[in-house]
PDB file of N, CA and C in Angstrom:
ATOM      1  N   UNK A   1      -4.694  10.486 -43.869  1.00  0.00           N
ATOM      2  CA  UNK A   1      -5.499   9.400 -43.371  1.00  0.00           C
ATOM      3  C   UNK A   1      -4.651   8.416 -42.567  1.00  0.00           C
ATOM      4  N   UNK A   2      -3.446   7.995 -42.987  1.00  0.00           N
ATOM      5  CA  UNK A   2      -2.300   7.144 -42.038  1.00  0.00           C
ATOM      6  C   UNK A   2      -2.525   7.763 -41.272  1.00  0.00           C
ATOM      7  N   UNK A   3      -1.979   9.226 -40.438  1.00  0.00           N
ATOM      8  CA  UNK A   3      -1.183   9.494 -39.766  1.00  0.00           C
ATOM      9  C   UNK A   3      -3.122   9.853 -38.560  1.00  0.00           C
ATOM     10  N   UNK A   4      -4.271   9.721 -38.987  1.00  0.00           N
ATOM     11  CA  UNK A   4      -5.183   9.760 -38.329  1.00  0.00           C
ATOM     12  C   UNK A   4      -5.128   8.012 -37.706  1.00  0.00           C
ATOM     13  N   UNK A   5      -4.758   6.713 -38.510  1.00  0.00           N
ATOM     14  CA  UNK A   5      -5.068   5.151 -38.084  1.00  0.00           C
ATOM     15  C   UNK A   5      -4.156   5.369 -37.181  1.00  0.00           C
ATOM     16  N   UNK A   6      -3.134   5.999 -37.775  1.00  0.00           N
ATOM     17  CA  UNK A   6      -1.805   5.584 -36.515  1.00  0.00           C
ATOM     18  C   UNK A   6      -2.044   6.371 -35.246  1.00  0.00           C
ATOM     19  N   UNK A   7      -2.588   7.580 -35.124  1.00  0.00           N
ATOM     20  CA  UNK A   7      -3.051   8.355 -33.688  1.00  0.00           C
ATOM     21  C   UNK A   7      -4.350   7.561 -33.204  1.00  0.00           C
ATOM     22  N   UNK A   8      -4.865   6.586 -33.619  1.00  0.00           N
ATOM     23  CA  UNK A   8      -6.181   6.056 -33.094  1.00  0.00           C
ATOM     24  C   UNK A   8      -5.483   4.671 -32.460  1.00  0.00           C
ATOM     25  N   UNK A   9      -4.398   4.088 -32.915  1.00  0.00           N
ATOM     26  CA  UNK A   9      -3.523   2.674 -32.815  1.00  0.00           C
ATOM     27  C   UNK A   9      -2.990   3.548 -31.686  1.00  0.00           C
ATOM     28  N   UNK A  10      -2.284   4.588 -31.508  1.00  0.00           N
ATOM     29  CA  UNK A  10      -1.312   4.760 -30.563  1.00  0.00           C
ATOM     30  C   UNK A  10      -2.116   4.686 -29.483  1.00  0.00           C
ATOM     31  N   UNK A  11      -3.449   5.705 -29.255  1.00  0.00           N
ATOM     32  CA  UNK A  11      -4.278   5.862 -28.216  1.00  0.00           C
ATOM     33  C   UNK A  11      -4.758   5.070 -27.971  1.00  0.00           C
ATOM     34  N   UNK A  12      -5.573   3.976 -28.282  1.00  0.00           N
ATOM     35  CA  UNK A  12      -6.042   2.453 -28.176  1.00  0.00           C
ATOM     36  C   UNK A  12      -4.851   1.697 -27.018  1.00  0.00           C
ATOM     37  N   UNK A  13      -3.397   1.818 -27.853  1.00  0.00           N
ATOM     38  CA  UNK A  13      -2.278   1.094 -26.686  1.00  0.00           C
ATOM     39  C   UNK A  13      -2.326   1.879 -25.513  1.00  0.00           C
ATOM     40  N   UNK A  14      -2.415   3.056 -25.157  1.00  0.00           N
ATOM     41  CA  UNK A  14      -2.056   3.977 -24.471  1.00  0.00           C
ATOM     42  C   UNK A  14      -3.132   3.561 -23.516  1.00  0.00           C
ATOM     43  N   UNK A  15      -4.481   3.558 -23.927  1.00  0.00           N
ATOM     44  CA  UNK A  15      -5.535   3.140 -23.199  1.00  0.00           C
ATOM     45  C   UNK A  15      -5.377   1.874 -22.579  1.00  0.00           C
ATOM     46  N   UNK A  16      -4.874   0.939 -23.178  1.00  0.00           N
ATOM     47  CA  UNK A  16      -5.157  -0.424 -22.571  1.00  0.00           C
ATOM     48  C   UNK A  16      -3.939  -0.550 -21.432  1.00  0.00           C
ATOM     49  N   UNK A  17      -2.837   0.278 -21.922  1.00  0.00           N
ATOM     50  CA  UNK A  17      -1.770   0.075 -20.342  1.00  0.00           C
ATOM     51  C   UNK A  17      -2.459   1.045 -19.110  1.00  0.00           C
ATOM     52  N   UNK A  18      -2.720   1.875 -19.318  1.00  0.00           N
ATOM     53  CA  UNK A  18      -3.352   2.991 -18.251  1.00  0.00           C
ATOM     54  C   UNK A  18      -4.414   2.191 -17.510  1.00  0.00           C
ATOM     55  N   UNK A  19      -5.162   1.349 -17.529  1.00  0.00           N
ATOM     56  CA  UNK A  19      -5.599   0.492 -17.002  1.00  0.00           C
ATOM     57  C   UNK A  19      -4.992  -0.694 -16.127  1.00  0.00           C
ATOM     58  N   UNK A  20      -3.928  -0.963 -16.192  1.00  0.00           N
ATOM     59  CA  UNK A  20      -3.320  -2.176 -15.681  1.00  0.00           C
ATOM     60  C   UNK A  20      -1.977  -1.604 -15.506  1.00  0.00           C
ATOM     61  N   UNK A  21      -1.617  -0.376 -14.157  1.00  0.00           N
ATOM     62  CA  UNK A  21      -0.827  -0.298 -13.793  1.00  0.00           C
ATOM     63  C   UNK A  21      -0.740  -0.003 -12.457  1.00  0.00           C
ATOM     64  N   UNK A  22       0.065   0.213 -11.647  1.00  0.00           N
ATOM     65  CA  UNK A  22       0.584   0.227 -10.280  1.00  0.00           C
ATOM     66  C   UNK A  22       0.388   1.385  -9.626  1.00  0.00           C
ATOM     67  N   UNK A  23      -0.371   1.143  -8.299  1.00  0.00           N
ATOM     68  CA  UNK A  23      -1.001   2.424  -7.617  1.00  0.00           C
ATOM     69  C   UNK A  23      -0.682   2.357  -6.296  1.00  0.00           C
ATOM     70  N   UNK A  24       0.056   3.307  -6.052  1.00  0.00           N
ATOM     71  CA  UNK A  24       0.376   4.071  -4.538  1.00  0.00           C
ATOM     72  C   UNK A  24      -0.594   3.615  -3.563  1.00  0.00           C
ATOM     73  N   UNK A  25      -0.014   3.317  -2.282  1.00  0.00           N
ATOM     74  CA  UNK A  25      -1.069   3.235  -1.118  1.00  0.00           C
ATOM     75  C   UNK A  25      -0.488   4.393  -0.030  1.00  0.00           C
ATOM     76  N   UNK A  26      -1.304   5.727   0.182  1.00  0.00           N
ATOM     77  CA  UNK A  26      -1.150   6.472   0.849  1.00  0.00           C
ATOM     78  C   UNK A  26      -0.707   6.025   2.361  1.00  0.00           C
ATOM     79  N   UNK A  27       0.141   5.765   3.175  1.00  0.00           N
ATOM     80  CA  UNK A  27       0.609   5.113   4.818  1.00  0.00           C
ATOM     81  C   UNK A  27       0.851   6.258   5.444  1.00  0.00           C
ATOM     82  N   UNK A  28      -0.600   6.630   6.845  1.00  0.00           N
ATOM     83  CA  UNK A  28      -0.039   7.417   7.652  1.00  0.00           C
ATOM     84  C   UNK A  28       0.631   6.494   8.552  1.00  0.00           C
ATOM     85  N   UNK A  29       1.787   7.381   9.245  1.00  0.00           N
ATOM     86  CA  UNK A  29       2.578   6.827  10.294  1.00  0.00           C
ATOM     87  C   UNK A  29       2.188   6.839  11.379  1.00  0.00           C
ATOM     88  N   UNK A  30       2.334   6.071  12.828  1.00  0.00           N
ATOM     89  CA  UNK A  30       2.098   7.184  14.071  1.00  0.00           C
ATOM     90  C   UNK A  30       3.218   6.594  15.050  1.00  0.00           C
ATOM     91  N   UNK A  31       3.806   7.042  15.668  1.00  0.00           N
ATOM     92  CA  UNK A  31       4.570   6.779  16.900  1.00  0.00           C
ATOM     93  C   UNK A  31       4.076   6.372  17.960  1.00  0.00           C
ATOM     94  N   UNK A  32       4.610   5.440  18.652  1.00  0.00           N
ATOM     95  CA  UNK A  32       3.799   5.198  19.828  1.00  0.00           C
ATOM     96  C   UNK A  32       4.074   5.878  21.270  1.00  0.00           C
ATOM     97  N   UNK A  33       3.555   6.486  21.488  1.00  0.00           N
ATOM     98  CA  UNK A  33       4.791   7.319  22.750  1.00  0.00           C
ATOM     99  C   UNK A  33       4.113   6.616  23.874  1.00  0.00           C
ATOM    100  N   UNK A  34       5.417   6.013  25.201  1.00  0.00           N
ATOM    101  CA  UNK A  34       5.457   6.027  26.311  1.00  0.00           C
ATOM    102  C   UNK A  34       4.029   6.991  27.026  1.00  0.00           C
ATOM    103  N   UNK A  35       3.093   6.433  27.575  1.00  0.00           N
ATOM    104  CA  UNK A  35       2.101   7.539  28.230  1.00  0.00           C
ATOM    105  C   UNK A  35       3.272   8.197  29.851  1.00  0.00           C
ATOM    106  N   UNK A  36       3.903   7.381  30.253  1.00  0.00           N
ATOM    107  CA  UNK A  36       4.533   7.941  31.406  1.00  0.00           C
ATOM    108  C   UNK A  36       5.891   8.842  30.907  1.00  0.00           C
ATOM    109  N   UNK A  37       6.633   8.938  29.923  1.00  0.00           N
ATOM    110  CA  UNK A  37       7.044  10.177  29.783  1.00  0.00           C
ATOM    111  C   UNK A  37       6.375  10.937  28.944  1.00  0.00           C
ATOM    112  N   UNK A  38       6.296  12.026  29.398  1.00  0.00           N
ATOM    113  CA  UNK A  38       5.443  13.499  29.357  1.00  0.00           C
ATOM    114  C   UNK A  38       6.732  13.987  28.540  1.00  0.00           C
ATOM    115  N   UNK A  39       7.730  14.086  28.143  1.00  0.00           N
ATOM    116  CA  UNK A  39       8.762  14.816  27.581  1.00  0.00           C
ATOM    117  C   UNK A  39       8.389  14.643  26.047  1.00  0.00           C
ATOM    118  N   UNK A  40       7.638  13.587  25.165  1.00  0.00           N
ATOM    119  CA  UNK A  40       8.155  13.442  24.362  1.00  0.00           C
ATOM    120  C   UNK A  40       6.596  13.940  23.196  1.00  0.00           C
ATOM    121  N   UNK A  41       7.284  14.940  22.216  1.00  0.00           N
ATOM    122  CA  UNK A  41       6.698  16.024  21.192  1.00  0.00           C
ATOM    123  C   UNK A  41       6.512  15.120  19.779  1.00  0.00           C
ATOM    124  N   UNK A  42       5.174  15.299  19.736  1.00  0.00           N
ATOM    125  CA  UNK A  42       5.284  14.551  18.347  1.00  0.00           C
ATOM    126  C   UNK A  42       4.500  15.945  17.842  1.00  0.00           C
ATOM    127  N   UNK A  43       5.913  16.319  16.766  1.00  0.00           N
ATOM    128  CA  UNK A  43       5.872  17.613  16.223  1.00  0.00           C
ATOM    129  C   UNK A  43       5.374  17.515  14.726  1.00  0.00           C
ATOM    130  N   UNK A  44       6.086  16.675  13.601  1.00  0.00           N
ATOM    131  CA  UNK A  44       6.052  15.907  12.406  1.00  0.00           C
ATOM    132  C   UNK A  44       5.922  14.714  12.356  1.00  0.00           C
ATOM    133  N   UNK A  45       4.942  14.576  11.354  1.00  0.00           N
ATOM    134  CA  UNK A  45       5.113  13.329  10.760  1.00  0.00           C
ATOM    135  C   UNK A  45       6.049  12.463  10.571  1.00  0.00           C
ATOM    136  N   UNK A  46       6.169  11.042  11.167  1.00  0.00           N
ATOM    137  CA  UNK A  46       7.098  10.191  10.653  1.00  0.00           C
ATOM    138  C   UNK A  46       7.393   9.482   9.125  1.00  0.00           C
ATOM    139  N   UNK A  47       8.878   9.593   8.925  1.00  0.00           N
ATOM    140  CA  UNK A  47       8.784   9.140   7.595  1.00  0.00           C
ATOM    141  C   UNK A  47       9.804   7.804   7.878  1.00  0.00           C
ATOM    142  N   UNK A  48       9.557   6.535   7.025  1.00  0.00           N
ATOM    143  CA  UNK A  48       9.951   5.527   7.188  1.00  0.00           C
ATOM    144  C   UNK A  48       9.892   5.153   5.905  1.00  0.00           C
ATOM    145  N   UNK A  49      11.182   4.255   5.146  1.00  0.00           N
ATOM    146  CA  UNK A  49      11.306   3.876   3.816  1.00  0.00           C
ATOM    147  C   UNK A  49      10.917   2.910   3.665  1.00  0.00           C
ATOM    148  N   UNK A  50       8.711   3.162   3.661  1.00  0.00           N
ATOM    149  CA  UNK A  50       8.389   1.565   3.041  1.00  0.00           C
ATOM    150  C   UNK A  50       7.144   2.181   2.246  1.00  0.00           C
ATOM    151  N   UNK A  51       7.288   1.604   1.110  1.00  0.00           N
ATOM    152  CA  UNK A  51       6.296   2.047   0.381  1.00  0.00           C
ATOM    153  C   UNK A  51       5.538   0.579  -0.210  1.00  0.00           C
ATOM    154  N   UNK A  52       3.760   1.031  -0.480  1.00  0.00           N
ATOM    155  CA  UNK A  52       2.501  -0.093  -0.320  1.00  0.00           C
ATOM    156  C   UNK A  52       2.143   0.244  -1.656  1.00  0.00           C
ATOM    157  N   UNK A  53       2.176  -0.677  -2.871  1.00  0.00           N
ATOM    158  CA  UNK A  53       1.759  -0.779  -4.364  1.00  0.00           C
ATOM    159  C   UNK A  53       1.083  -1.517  -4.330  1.00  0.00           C
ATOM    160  N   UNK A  54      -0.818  -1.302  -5.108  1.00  0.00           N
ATOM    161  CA  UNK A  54      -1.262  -2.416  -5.528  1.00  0.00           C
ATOM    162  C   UNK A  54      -1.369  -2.524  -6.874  1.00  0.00           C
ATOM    163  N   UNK A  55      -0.840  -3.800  -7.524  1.00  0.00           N
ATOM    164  CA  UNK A  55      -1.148  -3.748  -9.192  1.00  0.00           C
ATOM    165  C   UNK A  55      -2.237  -4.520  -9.853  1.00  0.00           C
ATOM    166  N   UNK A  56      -2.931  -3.303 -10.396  1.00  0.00           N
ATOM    167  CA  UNK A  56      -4.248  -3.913 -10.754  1.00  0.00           C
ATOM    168  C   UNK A  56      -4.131  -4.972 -11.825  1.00  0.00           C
ATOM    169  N   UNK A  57      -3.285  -5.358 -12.366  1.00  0.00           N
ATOM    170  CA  UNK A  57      -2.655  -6.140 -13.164  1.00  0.00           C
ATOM    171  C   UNK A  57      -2.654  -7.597 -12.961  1.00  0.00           C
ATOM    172  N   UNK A  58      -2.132  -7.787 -11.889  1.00  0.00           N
ATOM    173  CA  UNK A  58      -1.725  -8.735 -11.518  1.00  0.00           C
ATOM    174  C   UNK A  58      -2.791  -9.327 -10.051  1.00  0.00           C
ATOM    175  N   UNK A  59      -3.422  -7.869  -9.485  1.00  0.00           N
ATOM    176  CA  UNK A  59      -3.872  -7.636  -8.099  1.00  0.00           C
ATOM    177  C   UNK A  59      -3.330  -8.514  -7.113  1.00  0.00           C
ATOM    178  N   UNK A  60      -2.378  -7.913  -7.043  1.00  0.00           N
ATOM    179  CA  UNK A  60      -1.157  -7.651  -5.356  1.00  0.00           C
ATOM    180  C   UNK A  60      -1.119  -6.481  -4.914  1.00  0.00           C
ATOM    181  N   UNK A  61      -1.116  -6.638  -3.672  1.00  0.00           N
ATOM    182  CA  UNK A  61      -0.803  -5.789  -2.930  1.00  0.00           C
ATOM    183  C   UNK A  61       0.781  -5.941  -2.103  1.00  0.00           C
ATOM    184  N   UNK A  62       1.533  -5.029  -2.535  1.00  0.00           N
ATOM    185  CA  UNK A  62       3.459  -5.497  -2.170  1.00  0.00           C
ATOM    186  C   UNK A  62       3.477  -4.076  -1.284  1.00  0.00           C
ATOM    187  N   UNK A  63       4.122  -4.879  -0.154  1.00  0.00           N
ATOM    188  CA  UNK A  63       4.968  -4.105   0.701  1.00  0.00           C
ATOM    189  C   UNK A  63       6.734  -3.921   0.358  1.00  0.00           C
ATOM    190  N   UNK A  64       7.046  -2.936   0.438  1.00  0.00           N
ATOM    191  CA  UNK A  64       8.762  -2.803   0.525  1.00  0.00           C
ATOM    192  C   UNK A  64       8.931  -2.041   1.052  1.00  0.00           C
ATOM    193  N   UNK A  65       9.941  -2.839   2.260  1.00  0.00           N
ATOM    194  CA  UNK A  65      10.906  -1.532   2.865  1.00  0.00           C
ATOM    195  C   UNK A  65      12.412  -1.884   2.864  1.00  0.00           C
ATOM    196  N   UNK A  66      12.785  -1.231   3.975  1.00  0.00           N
ATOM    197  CA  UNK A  66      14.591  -1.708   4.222  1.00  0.00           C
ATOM    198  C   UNK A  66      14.242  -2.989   5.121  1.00  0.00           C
ATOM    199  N   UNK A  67      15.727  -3.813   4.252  1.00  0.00           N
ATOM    200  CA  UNK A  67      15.785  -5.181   5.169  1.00  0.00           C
ATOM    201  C   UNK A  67      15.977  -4.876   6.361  1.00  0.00           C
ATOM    202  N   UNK A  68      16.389  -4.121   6.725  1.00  0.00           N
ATOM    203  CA  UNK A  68      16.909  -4.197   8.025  1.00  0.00           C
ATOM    204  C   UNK A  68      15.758  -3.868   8.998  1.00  0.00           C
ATOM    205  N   UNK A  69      14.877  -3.535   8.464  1.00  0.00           N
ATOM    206  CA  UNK A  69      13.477  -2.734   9.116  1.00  0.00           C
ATOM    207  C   UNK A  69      12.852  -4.406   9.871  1.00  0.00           C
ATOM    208  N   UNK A  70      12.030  -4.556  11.077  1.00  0.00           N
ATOM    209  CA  UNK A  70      11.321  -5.589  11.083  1.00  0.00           C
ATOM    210  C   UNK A  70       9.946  -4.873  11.441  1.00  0.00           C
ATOM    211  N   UNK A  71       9.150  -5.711  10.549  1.00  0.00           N
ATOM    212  CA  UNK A  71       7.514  -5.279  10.980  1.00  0.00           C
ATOM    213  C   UNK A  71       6.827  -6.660  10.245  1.00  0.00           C
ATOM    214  N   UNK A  72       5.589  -6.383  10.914  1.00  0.00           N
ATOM    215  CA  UNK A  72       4.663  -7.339  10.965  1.00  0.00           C
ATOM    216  C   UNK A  72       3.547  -6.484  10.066  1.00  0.00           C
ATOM    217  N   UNK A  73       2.701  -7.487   8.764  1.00  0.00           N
ATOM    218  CA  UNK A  73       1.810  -6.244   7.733  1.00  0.00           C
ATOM    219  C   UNK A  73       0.336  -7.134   8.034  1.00  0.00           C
ATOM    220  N   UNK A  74      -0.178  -6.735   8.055  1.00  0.00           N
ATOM    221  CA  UNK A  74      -2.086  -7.200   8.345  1.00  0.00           C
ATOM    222  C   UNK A  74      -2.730  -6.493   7.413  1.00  0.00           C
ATOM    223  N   UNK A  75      -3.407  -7.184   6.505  1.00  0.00           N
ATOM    224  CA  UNK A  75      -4.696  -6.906   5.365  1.00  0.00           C
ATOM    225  C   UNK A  75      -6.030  -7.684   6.293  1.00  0.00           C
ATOM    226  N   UNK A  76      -6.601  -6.231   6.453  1.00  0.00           N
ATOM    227  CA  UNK A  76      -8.219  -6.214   6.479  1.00  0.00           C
ATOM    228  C   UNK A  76      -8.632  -5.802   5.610  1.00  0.00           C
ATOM    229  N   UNK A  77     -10.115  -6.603   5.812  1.00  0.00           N
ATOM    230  CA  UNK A  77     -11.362  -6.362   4.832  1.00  0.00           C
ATOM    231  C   UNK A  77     -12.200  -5.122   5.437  1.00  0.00           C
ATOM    232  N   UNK A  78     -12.957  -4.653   4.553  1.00  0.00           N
ATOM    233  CA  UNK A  78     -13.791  -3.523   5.139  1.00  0.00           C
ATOM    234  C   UNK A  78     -14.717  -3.826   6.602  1.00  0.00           C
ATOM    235  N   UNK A  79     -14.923  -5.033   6.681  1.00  0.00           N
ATOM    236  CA  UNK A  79     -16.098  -5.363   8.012  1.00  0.00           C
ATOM    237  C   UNK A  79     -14.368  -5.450   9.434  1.00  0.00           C
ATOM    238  N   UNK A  80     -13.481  -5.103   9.223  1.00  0.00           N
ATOM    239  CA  UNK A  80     -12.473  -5.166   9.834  1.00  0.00           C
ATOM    240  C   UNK A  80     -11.694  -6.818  10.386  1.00  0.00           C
ATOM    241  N   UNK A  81     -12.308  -7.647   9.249  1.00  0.00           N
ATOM    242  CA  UNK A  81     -11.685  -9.268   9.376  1.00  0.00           C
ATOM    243  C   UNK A  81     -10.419  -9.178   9.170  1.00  0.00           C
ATOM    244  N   UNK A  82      -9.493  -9.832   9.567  1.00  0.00           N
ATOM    245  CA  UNK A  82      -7.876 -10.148   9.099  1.00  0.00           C
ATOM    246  C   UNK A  82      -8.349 -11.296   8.038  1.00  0.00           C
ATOM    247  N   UNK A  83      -7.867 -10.343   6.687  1.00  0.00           N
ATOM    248  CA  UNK A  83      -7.836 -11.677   5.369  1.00  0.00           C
ATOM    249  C   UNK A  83      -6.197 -12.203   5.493  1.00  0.00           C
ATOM    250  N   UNK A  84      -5.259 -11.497   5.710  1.00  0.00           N
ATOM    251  CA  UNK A  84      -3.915 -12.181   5.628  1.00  0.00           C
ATOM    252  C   UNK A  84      -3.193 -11.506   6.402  1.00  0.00           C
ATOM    253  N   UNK A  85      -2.045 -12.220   6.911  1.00  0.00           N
ATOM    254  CA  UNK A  85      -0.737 -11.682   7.452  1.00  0.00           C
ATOM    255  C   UNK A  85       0.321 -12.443   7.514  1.00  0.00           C
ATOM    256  N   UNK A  86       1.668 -11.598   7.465  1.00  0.00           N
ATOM    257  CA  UNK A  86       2.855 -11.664   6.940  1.00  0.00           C
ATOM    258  C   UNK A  86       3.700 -11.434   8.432  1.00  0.00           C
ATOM    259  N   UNK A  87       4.614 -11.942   9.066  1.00  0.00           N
ATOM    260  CA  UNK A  87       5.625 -11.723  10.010  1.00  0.00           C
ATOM    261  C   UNK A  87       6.732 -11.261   9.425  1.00  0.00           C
ATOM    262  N   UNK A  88       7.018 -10.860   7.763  1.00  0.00           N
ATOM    263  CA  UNK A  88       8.399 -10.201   7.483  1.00  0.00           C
ATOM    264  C   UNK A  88       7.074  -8.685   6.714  1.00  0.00           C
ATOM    265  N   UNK A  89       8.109  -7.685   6.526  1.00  0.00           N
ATOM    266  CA  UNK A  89       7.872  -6.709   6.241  1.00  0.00           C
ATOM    267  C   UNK A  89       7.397  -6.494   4.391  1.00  0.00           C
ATOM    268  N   UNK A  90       8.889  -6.962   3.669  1.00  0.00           N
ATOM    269  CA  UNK A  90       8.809  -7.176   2.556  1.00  0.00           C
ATOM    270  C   UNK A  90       8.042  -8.606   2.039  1.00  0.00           C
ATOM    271  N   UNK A  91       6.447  -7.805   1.665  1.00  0.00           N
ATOM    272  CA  UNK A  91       5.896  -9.029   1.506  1.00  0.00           C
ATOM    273  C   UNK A  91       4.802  -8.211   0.339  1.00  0.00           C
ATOM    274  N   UNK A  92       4.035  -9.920  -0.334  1.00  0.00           N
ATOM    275  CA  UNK A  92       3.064  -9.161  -0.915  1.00  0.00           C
ATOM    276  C   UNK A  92       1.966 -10.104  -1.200  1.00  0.00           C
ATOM    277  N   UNK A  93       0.459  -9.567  -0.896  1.00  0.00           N
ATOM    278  CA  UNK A  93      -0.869 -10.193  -0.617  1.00  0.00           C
ATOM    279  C   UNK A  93      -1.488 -10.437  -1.670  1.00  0.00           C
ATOM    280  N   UNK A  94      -2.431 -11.318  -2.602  1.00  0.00           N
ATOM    281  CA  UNK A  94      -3.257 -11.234  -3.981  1.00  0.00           C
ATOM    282  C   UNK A  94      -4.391 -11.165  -3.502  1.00  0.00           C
ATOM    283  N   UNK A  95      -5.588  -9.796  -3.866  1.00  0.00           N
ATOM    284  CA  UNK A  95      -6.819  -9.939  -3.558  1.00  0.00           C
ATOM    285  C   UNK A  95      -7.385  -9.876  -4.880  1.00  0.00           C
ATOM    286  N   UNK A  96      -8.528 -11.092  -4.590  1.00  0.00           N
ATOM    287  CA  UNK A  96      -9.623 -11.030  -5.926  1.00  0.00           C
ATOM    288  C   UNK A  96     -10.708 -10.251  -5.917  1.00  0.00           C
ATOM    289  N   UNK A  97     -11.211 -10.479  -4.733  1.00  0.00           N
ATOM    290  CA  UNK A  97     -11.957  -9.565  -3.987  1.00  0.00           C
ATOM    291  C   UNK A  97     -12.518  -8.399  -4.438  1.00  0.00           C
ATOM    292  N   UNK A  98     -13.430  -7.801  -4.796  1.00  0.00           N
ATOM    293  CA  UNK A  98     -13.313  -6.287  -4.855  1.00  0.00           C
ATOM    294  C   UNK A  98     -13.504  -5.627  -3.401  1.00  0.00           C
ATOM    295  N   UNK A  99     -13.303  -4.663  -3.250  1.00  0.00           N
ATOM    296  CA  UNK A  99     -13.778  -3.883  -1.751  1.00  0.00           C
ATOM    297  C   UNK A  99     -12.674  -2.932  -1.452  1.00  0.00           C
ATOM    298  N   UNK A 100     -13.076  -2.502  -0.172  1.00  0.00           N
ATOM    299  CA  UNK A 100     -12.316  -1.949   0.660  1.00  0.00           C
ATOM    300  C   UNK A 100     -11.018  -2.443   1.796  1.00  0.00           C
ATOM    301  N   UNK A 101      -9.647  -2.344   1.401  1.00  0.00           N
ATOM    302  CA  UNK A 101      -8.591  -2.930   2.235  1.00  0.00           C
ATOM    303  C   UNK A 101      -7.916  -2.219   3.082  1.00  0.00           C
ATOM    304  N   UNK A 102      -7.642  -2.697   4.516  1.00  0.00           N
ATOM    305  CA  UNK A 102      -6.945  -1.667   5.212  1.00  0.00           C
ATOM    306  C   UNK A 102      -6.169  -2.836   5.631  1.00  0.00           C
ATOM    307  N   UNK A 103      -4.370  -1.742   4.900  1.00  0.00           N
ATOM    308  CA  UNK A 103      -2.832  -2.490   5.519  1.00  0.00           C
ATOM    309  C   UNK A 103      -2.637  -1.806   6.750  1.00  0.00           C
ATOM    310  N   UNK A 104      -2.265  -2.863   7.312  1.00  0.00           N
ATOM    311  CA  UNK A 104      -1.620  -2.294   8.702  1.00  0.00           C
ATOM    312  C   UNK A 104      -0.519  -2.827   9.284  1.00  0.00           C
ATOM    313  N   UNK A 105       0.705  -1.787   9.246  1.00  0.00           N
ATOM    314  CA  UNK A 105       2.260  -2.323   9.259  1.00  0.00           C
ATOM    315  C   UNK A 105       2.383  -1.869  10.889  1.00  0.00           C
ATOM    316  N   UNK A 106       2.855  -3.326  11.397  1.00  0.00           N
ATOM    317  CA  UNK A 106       3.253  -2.528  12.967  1.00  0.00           C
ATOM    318  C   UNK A 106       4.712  -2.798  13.378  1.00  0.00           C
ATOM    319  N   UNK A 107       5.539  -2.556  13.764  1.00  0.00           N
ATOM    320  CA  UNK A 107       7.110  -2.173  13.972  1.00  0.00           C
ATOM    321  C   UNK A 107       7.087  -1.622  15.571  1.00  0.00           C
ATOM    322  N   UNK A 108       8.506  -2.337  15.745  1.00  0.00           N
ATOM    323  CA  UNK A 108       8.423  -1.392  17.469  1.00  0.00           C
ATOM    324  C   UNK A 108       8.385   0.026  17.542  1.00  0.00           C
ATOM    325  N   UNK A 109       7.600   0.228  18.546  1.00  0.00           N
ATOM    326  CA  UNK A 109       7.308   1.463  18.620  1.00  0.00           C
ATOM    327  C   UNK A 109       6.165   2.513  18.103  1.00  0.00           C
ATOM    328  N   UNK A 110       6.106   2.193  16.704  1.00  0.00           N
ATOM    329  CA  UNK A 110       5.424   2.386  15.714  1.00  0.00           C
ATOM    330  C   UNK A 110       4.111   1.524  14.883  1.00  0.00           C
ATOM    331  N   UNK A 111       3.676   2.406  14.076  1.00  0.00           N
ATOM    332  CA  UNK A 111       2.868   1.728  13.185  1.00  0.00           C
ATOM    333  C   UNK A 111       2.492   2.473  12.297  1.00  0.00           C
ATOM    334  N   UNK A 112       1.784   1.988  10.734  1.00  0.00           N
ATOM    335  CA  UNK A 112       1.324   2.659   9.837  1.00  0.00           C
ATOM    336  C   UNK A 112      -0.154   2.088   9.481  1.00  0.00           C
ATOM    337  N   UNK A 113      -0.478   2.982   9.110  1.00  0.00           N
ATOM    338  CA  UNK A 113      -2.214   2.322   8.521  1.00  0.00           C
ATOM    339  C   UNK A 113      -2.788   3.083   6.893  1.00  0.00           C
ATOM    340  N   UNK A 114      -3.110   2.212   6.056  1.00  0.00           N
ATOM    341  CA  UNK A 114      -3.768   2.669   4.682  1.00  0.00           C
ATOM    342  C   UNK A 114      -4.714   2.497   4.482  1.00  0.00           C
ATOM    343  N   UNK A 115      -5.196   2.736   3.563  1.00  0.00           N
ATOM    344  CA  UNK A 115      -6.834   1.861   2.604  1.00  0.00           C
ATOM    345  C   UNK A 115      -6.603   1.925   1.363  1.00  0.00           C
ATOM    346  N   UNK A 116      -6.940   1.090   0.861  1.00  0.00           N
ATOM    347  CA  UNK A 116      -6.942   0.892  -0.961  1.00  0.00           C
ATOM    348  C   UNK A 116      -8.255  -0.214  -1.228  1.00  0.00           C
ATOM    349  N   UNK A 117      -9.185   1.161  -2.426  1.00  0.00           N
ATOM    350  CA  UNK A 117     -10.303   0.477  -2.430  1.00  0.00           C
ATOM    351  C   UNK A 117      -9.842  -0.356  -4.253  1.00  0.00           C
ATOM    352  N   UNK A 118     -10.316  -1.693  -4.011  1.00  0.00           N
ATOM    353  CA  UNK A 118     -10.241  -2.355  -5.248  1.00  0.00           C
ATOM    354  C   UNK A 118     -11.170  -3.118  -6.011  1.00  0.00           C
ATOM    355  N   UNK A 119     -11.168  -2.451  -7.237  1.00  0.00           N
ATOM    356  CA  UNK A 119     -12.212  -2.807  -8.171  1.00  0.00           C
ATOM    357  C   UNK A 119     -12.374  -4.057  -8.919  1.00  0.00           C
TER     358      UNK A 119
END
């Protein structure tokens, strides 16, 4: 009978963190290519070291990349309004909000775009 309270106590904790933790924001990349040179192949996907967490916990949405990186991050709302923006890269937004959010990191040359829907 313990060892049934104590598997119902463990799962109860187990349940209540699984709820209030930190979720990936999928970022496609795209390059911006020059339209007047014709030379240049966008073969693969770009990969760039910045990764987009929102924690339902706390509800932020955090950007991180390399310092050395500069970009500019824009949170829209689903009707495509700018709710916030940031001029450094490493940054991070609080929505109360529920809905639909689209980050959008732009960098020379480049840019990335996500969605993270929040409950």
């Amino acid at each position: 009978m313990k060892k049934l309270i104590i598997m119902a106590a463990l799962l109860l904790g187990m349940a209540h963190t699984a709820f209030a933790e930190q979720q990936g924001v999928f970022m496609q990349f795209h390059r911006r290519i020059n339209p007047e040179n014709t030379r240049d192949v966008n073969r693969a996907p770009m990969r760039l070291p910045i990764e987009v967490v929102y924690d339902s916990d706390t509800h932020k949405i955090e950007v991180i990349g390399d310092e050395s990186m500069e970009a500019e991050v824009f949170l829209y709302n689903a009707n495509g309004s700018l709710e916030n923006y940031s001029s450094l890269l490493n940054t991070e937004f609080t929505v109360l909000t529920p809905g639909i959010y689209i980050i959008q990191i732009e960098g020379e040359g480049w840019y990335a775009e996500g969605e993270i829907e929040i409950e």
